[in-house]
C-alpha atoms as a PDB file:
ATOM      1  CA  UNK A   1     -10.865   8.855 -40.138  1.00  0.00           C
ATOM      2  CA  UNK A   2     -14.060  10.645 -38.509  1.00  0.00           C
ATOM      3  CA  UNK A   3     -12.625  13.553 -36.074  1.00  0.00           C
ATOM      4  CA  UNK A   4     -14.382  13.117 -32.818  1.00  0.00           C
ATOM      5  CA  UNK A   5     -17.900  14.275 -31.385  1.00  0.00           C
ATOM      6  CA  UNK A   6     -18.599  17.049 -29.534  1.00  0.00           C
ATOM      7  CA  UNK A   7     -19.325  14.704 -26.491  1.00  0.00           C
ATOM      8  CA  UNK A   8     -15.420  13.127 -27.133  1.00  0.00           C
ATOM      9  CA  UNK A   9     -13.529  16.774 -26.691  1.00  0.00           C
ATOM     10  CA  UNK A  10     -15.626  17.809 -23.326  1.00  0.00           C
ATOM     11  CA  UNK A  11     -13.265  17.307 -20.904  1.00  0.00           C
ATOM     12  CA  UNK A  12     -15.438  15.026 -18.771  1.00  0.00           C
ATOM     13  CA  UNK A  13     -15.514  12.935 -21.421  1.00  0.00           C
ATOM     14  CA  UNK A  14     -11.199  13.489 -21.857  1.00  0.00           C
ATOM     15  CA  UNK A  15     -11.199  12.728 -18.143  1.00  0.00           C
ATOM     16  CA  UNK A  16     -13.094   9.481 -18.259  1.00  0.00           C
ATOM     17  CA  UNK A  17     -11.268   8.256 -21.203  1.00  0.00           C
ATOM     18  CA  UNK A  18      -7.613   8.753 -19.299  1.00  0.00           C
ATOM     19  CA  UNK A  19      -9.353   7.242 -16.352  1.00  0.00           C
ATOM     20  CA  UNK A  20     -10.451   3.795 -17.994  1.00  0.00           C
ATOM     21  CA  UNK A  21      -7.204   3.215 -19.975  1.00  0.00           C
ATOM     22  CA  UNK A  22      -5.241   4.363 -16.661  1.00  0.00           C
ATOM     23  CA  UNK A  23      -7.361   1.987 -14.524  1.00  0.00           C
ATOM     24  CA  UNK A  24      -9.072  -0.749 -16.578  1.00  0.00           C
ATOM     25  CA  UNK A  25     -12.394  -2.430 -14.251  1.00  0.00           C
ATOM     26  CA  UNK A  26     -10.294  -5.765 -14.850  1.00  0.00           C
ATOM     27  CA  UNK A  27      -7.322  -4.285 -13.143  1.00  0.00           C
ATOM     28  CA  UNK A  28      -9.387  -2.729 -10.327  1.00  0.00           C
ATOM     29  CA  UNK A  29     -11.432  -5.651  -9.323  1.00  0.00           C
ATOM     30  CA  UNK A  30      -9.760  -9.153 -10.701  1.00  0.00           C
ATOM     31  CA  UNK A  31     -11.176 -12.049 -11.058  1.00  0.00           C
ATOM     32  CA  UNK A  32      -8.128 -13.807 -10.308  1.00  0.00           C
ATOM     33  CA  UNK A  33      -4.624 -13.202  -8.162  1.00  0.00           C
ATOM     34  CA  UNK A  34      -1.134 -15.095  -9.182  1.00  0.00           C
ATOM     35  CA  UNK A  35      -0.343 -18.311  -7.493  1.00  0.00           C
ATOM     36  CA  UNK A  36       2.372 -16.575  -5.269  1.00  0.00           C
ATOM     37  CA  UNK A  37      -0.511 -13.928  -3.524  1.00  0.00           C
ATOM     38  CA  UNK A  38      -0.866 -17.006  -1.611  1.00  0.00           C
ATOM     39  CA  UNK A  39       1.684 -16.938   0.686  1.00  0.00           C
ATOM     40  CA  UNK A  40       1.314 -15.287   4.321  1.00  0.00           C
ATOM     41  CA  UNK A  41       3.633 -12.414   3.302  1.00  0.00           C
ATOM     42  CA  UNK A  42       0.516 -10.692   0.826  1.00  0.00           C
ATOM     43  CA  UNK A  43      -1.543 -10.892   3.719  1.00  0.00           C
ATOM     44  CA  UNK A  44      -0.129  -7.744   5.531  1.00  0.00           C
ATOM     45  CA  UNK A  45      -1.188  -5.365   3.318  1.00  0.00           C
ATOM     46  CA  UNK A  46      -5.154  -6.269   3.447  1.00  0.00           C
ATOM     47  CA  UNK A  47      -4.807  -6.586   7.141  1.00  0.00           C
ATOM     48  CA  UNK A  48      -3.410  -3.222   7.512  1.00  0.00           C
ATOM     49  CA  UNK A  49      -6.212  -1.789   5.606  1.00  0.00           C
ATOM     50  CA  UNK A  50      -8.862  -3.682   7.144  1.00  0.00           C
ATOM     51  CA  UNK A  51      -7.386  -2.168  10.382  1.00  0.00           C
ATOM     52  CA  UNK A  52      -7.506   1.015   9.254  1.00  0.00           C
ATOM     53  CA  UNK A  53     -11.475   1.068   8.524  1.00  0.00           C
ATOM     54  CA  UNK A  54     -12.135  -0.189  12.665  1.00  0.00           C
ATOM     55  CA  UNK A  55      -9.911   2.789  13.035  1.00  0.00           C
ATOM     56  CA  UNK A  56     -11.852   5.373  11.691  1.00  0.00           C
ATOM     57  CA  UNK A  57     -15.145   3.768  12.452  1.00  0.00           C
ATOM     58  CA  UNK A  58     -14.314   3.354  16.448  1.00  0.00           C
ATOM     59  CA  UNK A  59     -12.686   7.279  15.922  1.00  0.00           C
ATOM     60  CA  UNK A  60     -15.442   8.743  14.206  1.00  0.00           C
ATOM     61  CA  UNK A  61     -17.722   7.192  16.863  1.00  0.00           C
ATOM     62  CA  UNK A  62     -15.392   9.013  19.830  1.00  0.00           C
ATOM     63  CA  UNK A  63     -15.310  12.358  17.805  1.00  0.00           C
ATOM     64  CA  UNK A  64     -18.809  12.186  17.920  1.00  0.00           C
ATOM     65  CA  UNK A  65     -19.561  11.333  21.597  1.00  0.00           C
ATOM     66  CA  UNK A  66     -16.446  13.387  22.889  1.00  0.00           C
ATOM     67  CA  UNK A  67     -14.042  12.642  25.825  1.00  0.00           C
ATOM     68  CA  UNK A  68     -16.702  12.359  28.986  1.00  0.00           C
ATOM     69  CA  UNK A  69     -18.087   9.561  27.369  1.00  0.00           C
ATOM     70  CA  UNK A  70     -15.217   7.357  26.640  1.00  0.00           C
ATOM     71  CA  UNK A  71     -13.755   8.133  30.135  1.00  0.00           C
ATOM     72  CA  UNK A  72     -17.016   7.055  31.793  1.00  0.00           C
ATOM     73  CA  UNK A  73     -19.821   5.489  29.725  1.00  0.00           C
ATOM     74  CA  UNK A  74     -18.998   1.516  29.700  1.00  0.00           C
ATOM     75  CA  UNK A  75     -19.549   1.760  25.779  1.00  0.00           C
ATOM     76  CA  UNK A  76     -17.176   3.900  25.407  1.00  0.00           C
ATOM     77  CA  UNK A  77     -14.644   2.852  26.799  1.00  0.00           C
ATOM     78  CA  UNK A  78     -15.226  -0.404  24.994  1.00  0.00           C
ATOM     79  CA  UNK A  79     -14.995   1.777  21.787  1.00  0.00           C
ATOM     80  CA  UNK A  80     -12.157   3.322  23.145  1.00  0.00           C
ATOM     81  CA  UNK A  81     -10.125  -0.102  23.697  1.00  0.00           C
ATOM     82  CA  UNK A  82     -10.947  -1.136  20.354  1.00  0.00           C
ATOM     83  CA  UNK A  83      -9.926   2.321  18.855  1.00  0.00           C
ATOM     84  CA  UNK A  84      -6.619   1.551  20.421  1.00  0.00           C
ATOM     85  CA  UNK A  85      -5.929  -1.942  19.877  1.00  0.00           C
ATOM     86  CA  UNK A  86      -7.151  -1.611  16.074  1.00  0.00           C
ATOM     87  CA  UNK A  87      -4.199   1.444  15.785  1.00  0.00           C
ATOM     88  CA  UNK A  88      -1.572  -1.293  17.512  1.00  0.00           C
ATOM     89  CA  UNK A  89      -3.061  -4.002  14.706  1.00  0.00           C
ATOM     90  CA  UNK A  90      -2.680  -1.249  12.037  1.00  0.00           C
ATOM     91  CA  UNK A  91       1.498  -0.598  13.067  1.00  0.00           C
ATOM     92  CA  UNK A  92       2.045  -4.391  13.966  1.00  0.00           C
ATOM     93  CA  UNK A  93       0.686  -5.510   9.877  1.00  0.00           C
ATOM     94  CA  UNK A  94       2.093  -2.475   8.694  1.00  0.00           C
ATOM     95  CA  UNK A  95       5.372  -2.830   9.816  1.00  0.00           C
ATOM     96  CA  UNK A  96       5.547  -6.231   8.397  1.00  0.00           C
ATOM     97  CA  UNK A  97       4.049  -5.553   5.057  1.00  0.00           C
ATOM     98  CA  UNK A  98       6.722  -2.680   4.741  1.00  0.00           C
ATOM     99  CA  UNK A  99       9.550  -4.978   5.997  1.00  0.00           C
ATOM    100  CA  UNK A 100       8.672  -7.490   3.709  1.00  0.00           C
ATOM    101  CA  UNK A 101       8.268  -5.789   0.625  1.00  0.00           C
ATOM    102  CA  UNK A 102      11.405  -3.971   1.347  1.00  0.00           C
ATOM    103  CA  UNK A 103      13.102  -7.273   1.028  1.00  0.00           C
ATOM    104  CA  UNK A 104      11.565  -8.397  -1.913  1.00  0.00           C
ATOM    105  CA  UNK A 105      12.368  -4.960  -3.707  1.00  0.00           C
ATOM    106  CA  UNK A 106       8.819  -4.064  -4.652  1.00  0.00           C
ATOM    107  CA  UNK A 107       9.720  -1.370  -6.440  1.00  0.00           C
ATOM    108  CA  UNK A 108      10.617  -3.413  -9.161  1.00  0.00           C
ATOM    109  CA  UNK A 109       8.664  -3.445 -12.385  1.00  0.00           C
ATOM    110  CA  UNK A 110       8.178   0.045 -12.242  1.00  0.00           C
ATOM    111  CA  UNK A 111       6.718   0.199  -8.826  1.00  0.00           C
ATOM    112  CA  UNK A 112       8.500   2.995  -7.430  1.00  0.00           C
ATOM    113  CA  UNK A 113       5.725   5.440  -7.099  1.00  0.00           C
ATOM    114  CA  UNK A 114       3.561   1.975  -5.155  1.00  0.00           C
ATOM    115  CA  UNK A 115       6.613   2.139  -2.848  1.00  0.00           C
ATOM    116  CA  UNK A 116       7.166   5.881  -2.350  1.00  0.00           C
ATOM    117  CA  UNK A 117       3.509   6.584  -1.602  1.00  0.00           C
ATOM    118  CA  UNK A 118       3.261   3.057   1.262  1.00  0.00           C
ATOM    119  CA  UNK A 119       6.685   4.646   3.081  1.00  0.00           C
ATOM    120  CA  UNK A 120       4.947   8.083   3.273  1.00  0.00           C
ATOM    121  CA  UNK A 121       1.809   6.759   4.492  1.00  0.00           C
ATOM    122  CA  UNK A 122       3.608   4.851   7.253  1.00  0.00           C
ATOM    123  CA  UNK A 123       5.420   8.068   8.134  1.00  0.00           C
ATOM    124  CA  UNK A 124       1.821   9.862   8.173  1.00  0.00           C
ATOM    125  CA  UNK A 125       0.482   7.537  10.405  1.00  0.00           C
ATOM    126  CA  UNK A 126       3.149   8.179  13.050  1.00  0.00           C
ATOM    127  CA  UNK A 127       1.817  11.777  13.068  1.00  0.00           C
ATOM    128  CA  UNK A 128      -1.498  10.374  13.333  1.00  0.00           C
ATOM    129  CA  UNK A 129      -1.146   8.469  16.213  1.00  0.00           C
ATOM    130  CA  UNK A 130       0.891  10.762  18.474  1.00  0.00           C
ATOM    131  CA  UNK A 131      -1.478  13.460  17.689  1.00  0.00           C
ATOM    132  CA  UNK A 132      -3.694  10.884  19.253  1.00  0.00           C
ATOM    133  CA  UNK A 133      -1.917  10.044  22.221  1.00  0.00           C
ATOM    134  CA  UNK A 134      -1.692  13.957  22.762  1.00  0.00           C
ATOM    135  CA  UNK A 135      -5.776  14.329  22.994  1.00  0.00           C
ATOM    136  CA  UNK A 136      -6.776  11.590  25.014  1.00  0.00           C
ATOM    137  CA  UNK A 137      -7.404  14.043  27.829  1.00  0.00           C
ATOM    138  CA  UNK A 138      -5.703  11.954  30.866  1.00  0.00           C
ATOM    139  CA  UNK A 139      -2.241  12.058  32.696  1.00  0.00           C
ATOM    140  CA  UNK A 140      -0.628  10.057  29.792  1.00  0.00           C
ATOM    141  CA  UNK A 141      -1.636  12.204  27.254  1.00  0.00           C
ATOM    142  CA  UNK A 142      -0.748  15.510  29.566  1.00  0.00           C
ATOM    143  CA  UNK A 143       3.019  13.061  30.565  1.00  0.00           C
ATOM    144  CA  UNK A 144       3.645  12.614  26.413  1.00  0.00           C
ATOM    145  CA  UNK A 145       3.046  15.963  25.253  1.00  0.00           C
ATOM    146  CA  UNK A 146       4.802  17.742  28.016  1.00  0.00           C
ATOM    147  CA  UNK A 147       7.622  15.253  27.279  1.00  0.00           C
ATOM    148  CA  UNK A 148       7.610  15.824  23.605  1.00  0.00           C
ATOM    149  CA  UNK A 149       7.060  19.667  23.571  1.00  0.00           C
ATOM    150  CA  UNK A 150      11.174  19.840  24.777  1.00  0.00           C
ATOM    151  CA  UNK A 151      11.982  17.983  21.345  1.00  0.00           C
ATOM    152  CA  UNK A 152       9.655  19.443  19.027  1.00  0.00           C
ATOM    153  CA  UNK A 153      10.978  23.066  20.368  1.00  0.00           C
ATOM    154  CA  UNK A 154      14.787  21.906  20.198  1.00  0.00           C
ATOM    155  CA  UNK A 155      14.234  21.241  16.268  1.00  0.00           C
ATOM    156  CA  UNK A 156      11.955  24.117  15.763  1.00  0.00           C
ATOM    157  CA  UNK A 157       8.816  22.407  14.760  1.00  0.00           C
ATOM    158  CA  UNK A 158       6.990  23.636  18.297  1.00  0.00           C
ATOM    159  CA  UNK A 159       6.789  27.014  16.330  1.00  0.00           C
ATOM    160  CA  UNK A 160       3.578  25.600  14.769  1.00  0.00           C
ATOM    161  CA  UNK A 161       3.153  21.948  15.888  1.00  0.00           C
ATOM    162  CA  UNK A 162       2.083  22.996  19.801  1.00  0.00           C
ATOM    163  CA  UNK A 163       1.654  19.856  20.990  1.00  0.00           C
ATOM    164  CA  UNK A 164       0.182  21.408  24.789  1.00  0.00           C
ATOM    165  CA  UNK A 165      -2.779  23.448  22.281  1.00  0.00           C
ATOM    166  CA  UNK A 166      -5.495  20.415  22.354  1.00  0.00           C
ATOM    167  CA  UNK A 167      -7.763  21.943  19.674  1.00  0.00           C
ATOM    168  CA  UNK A 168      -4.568  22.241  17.541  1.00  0.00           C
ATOM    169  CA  UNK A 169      -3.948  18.719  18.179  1.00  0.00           C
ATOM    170  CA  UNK A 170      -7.741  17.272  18.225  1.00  0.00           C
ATOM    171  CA  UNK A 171      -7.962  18.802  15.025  1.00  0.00           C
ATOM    172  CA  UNK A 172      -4.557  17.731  13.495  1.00  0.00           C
ATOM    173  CA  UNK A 173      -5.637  13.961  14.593  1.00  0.00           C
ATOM    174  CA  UNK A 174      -9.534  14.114  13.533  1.00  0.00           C
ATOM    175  CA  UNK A 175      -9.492  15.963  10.350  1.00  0.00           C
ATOM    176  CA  UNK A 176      -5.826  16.771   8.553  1.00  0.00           C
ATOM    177  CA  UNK A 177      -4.368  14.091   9.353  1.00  0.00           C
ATOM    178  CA  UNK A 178      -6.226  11.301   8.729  1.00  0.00           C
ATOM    179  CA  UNK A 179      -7.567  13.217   4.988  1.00  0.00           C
ATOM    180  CA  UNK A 180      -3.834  13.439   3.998  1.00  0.00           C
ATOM    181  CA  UNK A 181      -3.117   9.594   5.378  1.00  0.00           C
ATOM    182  CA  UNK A 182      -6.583   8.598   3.389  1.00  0.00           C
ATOM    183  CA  UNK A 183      -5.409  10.059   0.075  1.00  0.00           C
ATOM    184  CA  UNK A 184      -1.913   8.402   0.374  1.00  0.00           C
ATOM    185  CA  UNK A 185      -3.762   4.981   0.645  1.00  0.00           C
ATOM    186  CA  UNK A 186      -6.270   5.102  -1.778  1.00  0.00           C
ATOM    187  CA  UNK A 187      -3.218   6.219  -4.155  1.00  0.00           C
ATOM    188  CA  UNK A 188      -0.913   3.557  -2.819  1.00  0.00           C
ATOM    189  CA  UNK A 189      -3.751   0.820  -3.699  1.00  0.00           C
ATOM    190  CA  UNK A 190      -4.761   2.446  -7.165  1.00  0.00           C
ATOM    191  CA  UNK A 191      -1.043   1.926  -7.750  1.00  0.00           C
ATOM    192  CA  UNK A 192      -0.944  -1.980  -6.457  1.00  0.00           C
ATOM    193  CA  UNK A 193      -4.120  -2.353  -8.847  1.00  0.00           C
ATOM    194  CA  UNK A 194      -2.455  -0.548 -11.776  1.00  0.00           C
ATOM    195  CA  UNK A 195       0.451  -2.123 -11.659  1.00  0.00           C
ATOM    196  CA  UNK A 196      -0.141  -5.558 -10.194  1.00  0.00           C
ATOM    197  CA  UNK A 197       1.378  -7.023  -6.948  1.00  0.00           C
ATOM    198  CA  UNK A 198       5.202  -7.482  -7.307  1.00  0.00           C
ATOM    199  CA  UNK A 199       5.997 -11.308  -8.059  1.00  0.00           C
ATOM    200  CA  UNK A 200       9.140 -12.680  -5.665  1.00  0.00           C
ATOM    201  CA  UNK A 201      12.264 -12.959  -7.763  1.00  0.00           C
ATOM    202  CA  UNK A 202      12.519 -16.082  -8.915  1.00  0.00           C
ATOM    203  CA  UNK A 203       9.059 -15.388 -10.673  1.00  0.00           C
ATOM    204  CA  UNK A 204       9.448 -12.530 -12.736  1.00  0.00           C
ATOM    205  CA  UNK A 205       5.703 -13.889 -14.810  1.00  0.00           C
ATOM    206  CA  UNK A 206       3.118 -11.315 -15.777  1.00  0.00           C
ATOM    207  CA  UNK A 207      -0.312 -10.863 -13.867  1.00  0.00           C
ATOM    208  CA  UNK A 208      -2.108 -10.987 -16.446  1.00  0.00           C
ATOM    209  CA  UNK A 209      -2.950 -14.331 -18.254  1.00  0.00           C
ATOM    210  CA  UNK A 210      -1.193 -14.569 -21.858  1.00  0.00           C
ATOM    211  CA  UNK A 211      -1.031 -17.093 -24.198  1.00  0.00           C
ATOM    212  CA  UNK A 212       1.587 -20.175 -24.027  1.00  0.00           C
ATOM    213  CA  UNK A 213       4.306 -20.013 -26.355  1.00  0.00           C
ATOM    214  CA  UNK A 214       3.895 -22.780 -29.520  1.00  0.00           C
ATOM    215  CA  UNK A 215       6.088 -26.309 -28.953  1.00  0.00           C
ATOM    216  CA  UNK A 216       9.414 -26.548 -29.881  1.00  0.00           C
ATOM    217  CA  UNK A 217      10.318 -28.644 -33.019  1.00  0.00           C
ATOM    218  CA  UNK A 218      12.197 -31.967 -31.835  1.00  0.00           C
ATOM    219  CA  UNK A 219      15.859 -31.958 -33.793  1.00  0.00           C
ATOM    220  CA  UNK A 220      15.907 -35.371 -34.944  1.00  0.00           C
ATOM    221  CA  UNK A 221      18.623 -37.840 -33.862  1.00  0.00           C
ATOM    222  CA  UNK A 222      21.742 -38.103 -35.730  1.00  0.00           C
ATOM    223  CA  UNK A 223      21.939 -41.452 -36.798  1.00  0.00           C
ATOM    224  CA  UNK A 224      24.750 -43.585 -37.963  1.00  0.00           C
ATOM    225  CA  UNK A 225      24.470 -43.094 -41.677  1.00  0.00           C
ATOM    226  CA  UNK A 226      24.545 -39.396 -41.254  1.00  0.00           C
ATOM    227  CA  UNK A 227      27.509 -39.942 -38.797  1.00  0.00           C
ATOM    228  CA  UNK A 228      29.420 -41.812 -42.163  1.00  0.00           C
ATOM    229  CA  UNK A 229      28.460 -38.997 -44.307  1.00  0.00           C
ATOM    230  CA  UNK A 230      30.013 -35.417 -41.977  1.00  0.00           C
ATOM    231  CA  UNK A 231      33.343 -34.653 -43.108  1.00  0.00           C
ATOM    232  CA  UNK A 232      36.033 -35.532 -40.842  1.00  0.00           C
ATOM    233  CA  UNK A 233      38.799 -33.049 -40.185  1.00  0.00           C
ATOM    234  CA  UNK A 234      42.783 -33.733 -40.171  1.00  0.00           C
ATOM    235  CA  UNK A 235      44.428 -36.313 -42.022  1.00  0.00           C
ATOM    236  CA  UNK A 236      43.214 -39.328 -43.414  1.00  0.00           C
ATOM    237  CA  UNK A 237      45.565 -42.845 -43.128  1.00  0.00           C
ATOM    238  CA  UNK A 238      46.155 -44.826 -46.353  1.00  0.00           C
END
């Protein structure tokens, strides 16, 4: 056996290895999905994350311009609606995709880390979106966060979650946030990829094609000579 290269120790080299047999390109992109991704319950999940990208385009675009010119430029407050009606499609597919795999156990098959890291995320995204209710710079936001400042303080998290500093919160909502919510979702659909989407349960089949098991051998019918032949039990009248 030939010990390995000097390319083959580098770690880079360790680090891509682990990567490919972690994450095969098969896995990560399939060609093909199981016959039961077809029903309307696997559709949550994709529109949750394709919610999540006019999210933070349409936020990025308001962190640029700032708050003058969603309050008063036409555009933006066109970019502003669809900022906020993208976050309520976001919660209303999430909510269902986490229902629903709840009730299919998808931690099944060991999927536990898939389910951990898709409960966190929703729990993130809570955080997200009150921080973003708290900077929107009009009555409602100033209404929420003097309304929530009374229960953050009465737990102790106003110590360092001030909901009445705005940079605290603008930065909380543009920039922590949203990296820590990003992570937790490109993890929690690494996972899905690695590990394949969880089959209902009454189909506990593999994702991955294999070969059909050979044909059973037919038993051949007893017939009547070999019924005269088998030994008959008990006794026997003269």
């Amino acid at each position: 056996m030939s010990s390995p290269s000097g390319d083959e120790r580098m770690w880079t080299a360790r680090l891509r290895n682990r990567a490919v047999a972690a994450f095969p390109p098969t896995r990560l992109l399939p060609d093909r999905q199981p016959a039961y991704v077809a029903s309307w319950i696997y559709v949550f999940g994709v529109t949750t994350l394709a919610a999540l990208v006019v999210v933070l385009v349409t936020g990025g675009i308001l962190a640029i311009e700032g708050p003058q010119w969603w309050h008063v430029s036409a555009s933006g407050r066109f970019v502003n609606s669809l900022h906020l009606w993208s976050v309520e499609l976001f919660f209303f597919a999430m909510v269902i995709h986490l229902w629903g795999k709840f009730l299919m156990a998808a931690w099944r098959g060991r999927r536990a880390m898939t389910w951990v890291t898709g409960a966190i995320a929703f729990l993130g995204s809570i955080g997200t979106a009150f921080t973003g209710y708290a900077i929107q710079s009009n009555f409602d936001s100033q209404w929420i966060t003097t309304q929530a400042k009374d229960g953050l303080n009465s737990v102790g998290i106003g110590a360092f979650f001030n909901v009445l500093d705005y940079g605290q919160m603008l930065l909380f909502h543009v920039i922590l946030l949203p990296l820590v919510l990003g992570v937790l979702v490109v993890w929690h659909v690494l996972l899905v990829r690695r590990h394949g989407v969880v089959p209902p349960f009454d189909d506990e089949t593999p994702s991955v094609a294999v070969d059909p098991p050979p044909p059973a051998s037919r038993t051949p019918r007893a017939t009547d000579d070999d019924a005269a032949v088998e030994p008959v039990s008990g006794e026997v009248k003269a």
